[in-house]
N, C-alpha and C. Protein backbone atom coordinates (compact mmCIF):
# COMPACT_ATOMS: atom_id res chain seq x y z
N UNK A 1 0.84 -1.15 0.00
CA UNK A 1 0.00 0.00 0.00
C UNK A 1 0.90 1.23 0.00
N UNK A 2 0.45 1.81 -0.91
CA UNK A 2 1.37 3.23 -0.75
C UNK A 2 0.67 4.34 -0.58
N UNK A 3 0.57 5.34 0.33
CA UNK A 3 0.02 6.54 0.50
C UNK A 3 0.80 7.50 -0.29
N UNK A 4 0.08 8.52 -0.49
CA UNK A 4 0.52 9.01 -1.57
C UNK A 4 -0.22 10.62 -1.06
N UNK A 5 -0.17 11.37 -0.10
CA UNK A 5 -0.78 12.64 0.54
C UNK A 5 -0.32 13.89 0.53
N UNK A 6 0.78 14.17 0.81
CA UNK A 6 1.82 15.52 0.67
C UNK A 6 2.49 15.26 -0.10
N UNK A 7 2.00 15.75 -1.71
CA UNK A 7 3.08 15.91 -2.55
C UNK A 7 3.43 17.01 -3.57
N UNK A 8 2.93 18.41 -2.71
CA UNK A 8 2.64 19.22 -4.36
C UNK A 8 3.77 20.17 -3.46
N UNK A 9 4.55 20.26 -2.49
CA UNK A 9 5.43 21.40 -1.91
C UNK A 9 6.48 21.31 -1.56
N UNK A 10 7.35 22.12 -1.83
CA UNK A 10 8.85 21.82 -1.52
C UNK A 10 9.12 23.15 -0.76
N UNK A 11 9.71 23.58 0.13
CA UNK A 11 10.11 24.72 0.80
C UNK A 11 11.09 25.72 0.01
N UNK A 12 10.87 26.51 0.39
CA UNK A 12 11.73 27.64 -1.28
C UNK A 12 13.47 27.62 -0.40
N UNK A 13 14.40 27.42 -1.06
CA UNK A 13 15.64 27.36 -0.80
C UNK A 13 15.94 26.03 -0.31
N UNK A 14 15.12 24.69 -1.06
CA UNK A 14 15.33 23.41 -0.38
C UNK A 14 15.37 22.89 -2.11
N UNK A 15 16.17 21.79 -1.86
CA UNK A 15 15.91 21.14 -3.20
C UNK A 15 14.69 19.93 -2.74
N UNK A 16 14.38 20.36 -4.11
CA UNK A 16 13.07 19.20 -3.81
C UNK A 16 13.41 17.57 -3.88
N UNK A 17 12.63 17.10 -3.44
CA UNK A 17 12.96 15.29 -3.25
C UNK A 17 12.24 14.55 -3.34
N UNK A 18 11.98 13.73 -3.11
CA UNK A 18 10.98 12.55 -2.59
C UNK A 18 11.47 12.16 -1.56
N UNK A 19 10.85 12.20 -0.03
CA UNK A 19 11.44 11.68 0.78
C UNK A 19 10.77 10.51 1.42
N UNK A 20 11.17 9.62 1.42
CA UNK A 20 10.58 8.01 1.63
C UNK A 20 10.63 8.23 3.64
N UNK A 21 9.40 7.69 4.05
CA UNK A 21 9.46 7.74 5.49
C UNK A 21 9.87 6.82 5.73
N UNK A 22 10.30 6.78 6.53
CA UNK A 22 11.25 5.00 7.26
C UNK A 22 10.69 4.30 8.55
N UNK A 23 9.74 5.26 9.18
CA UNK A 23 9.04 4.54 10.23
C UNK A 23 7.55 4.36 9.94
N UNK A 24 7.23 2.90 10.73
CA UNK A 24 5.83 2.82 10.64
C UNK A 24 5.46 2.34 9.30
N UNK A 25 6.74 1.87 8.55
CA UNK A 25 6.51 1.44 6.84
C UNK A 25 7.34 0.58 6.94
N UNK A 26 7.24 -0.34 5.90
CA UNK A 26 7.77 -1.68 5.04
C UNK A 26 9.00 -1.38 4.98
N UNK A 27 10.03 -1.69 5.24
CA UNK A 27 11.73 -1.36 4.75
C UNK A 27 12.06 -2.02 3.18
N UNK A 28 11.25 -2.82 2.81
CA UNK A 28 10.92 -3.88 1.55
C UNK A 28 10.42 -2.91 0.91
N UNK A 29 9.15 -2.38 0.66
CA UNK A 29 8.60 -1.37 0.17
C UNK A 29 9.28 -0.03 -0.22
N UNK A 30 9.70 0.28 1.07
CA UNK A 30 10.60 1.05 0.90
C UNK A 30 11.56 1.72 -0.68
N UNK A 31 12.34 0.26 -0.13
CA UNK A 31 13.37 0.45 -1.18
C UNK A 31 13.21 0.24 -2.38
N UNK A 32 11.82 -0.83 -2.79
CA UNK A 32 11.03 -0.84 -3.76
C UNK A 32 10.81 0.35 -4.54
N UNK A 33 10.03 1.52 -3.64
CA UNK A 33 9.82 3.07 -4.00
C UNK A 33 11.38 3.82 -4.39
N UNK A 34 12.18 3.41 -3.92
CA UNK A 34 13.52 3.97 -3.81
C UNK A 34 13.77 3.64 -5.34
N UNK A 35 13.91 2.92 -5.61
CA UNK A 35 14.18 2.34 -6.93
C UNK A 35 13.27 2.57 -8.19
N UNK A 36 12.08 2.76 -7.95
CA UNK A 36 11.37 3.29 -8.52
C UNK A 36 11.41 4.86 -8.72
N UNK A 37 11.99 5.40 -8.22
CA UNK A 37 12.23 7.01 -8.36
C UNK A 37 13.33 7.38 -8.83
N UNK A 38 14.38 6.45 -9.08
CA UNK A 38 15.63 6.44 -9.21
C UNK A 38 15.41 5.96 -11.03
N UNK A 39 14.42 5.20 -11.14
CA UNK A 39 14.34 4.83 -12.57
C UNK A 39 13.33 5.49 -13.50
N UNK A 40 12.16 6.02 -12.66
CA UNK A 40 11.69 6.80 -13.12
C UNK A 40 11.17 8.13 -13.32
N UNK A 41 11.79 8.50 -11.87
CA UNK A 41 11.42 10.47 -11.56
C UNK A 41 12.67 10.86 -12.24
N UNK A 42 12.34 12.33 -12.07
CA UNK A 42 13.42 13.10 -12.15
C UNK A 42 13.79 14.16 -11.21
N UNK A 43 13.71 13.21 -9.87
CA UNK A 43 14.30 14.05 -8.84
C UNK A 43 14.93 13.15 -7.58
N UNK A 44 15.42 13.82 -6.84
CA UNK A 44 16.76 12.74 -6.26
C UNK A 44 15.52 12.24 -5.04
N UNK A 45 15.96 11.36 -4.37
CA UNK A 45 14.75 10.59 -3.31
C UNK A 45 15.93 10.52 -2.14
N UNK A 46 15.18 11.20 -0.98
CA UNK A 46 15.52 11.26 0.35
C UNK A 46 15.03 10.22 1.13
N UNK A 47 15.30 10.80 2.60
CA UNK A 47 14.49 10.30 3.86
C UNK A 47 13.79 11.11 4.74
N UNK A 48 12.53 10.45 5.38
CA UNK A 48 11.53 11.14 6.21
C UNK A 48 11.40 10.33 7.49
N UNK A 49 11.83 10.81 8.65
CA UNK A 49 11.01 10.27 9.39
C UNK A 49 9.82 11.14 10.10
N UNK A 50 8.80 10.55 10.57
CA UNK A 50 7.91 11.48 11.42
C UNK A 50 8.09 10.97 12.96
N UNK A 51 8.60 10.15 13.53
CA UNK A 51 8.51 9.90 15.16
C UNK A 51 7.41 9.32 15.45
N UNK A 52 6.23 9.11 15.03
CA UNK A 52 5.16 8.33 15.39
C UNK A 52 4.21 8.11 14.37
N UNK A 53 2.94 7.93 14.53
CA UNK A 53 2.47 7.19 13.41
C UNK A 53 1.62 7.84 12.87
N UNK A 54 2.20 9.40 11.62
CA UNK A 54 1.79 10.27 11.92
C UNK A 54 1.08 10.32 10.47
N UNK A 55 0.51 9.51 10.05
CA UNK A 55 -0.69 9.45 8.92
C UNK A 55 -1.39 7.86 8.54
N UNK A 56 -2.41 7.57 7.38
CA UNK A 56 -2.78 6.45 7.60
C UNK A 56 -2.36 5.04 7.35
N UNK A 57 -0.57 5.24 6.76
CA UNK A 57 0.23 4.65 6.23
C UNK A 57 0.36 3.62 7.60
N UNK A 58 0.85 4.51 8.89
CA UNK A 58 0.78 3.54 9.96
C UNK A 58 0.06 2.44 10.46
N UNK A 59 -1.70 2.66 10.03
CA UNK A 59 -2.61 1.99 10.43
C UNK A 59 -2.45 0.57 9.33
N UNK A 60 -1.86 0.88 7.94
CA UNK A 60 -1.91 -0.09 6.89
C UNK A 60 -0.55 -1.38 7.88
N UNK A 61 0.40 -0.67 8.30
CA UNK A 61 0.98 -1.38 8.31
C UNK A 61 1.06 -1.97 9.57
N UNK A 62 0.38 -1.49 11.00
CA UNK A 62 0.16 -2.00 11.85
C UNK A 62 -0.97 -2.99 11.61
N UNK A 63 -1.36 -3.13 10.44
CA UNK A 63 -2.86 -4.17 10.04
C UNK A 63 -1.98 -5.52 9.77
N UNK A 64 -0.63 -5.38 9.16
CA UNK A 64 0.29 -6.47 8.69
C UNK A 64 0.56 -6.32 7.02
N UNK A 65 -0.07 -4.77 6.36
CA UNK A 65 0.04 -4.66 5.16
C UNK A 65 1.46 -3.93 5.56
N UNK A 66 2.05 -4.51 4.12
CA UNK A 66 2.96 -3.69 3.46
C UNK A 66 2.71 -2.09 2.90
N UNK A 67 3.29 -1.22 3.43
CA UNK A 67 3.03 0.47 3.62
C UNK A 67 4.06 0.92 3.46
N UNK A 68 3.77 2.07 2.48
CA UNK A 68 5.13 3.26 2.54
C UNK A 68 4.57 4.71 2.42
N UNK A 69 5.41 5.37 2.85
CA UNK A 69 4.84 6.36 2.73
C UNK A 69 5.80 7.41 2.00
N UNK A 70 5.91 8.14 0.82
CA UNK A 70 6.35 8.68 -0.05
C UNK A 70 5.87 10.26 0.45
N UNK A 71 6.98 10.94 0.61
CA UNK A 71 6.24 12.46 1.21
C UNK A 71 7.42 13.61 0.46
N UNK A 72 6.25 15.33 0.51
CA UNK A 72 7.08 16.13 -0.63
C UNK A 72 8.10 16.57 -0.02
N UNK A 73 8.68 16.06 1.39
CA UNK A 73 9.59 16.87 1.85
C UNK A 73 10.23 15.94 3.14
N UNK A 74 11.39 15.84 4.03
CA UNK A 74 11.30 15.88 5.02
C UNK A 74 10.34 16.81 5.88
N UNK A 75 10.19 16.33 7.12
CA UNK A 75 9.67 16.37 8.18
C UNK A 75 9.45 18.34 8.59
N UNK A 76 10.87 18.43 8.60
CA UNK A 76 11.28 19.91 8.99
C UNK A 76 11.01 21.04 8.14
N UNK A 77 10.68 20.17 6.78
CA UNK A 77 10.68 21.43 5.16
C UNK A 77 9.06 21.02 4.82
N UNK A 78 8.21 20.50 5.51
CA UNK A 78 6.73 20.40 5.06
C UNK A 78 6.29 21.32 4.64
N UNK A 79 4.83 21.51 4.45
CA UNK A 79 3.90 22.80 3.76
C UNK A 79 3.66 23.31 5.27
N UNK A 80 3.88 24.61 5.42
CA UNK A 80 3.29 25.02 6.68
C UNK A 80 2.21 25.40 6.71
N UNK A 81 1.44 25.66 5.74
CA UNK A 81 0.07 26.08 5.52
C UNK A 81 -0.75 24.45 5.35
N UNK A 82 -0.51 23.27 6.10
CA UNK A 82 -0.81 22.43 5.69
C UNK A 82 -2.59 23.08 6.82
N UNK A 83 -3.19 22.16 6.55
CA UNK A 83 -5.19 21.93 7.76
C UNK A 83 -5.40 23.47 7.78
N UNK A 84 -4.59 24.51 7.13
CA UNK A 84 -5.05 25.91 7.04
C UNK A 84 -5.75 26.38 6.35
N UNK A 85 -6.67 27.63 6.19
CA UNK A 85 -7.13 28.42 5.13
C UNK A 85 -6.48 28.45 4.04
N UNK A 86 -4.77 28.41 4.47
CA UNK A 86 -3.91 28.70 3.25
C UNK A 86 -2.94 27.87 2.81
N UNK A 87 -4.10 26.50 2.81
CA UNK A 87 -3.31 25.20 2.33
C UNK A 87 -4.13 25.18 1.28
N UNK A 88 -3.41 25.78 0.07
CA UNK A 88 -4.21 26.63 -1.41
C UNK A 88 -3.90 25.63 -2.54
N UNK A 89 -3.80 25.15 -3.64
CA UNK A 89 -2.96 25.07 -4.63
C UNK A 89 -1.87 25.43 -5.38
N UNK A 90 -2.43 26.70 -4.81
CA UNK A 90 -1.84 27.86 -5.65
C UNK A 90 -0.71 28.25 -4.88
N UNK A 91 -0.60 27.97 -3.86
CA UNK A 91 1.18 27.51 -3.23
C UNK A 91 1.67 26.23 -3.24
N UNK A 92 1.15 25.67 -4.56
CA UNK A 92 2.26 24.06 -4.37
C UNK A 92 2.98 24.50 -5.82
N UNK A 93 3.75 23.35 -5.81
CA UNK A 93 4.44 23.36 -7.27
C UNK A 93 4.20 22.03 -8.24
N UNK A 94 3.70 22.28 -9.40
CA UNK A 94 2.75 21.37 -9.94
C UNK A 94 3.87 20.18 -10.48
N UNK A 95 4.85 20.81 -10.88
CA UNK A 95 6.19 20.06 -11.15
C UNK A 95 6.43 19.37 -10.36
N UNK A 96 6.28 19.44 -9.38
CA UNK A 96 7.16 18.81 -7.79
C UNK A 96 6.13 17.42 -7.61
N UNK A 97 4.83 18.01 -8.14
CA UNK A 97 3.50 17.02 -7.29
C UNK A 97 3.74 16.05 -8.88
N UNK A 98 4.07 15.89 -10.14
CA UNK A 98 4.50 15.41 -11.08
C UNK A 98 5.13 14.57 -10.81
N UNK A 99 6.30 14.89 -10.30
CA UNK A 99 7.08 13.63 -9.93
C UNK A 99 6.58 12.54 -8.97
N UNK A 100 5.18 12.67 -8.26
CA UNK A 100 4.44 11.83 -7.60
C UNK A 100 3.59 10.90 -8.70
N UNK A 101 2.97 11.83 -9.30
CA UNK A 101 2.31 11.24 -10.32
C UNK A 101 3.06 9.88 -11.25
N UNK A 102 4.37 10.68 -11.80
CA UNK A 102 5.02 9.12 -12.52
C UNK A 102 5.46 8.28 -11.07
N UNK A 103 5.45 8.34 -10.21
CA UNK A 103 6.05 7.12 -8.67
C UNK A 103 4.79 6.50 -8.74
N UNK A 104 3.62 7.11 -9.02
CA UNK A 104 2.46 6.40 -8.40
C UNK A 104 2.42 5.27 -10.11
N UNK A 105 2.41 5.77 -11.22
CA UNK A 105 2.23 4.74 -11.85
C UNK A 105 3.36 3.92 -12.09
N UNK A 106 4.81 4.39 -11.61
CA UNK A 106 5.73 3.44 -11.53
C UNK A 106 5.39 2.11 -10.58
N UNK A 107 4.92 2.48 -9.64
CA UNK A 107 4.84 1.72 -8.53
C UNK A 107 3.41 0.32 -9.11
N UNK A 108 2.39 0.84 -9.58
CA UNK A 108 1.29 -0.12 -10.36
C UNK A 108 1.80 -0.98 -11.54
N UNK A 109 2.82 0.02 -12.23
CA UNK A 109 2.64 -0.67 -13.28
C UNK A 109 4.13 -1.94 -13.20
């Protein structure tokens, strides 16, 4: 199972990434996604952790599913306008949320 939730923002003076979370997910999966971004994005793939089980990726994999969670940023460089009025579109970067788009059909197909 792959969640697929924060992906349209990168923090301005950050290079953008894919940052693969490492807790509360598949380490199998994982690197699965790792490899998949490496063959088919065009942007370099990081790491995320969040410290607890901090979306529904956790619940997949505390069920005994295989879970990853693919996110637009580390932890520290998120959208800060995320559950806000001014969690807009029109402050993401459509390019950035692109490179989710080919992971997600890398990952199906």
């Amino acid at each position: 199972m792959m969640q697929l939730d924060m992906v349209g923002y990168f923090k301005p003076g950050t290079k953008p990434v894919i940052a693969v979370t490492t807790d509360f997910t598949s380490g199998a999966l994982n690197e699965f996604v790792r490899n998949c971004v490496r063959e088919y994005c065009g942007i370099e793939v990081g790491s995320n952790m969040c410290g607890y089980g901090c979306s529904d990726h956790a619940s997949w994999n505390k069920a005994g599913f295989l879970a990853t969670l693919p996110a637009e940023a580390a932890m520290k460089d998120t959208n800060p306008n995320l559950h806000t009025a001014s969690d807009l579109v029109s402050k993401l970067n459509l390019d950035h949320a692109m490179e989710f788009v080919k992971l997600g059909l890398a990952f199906v197909v």
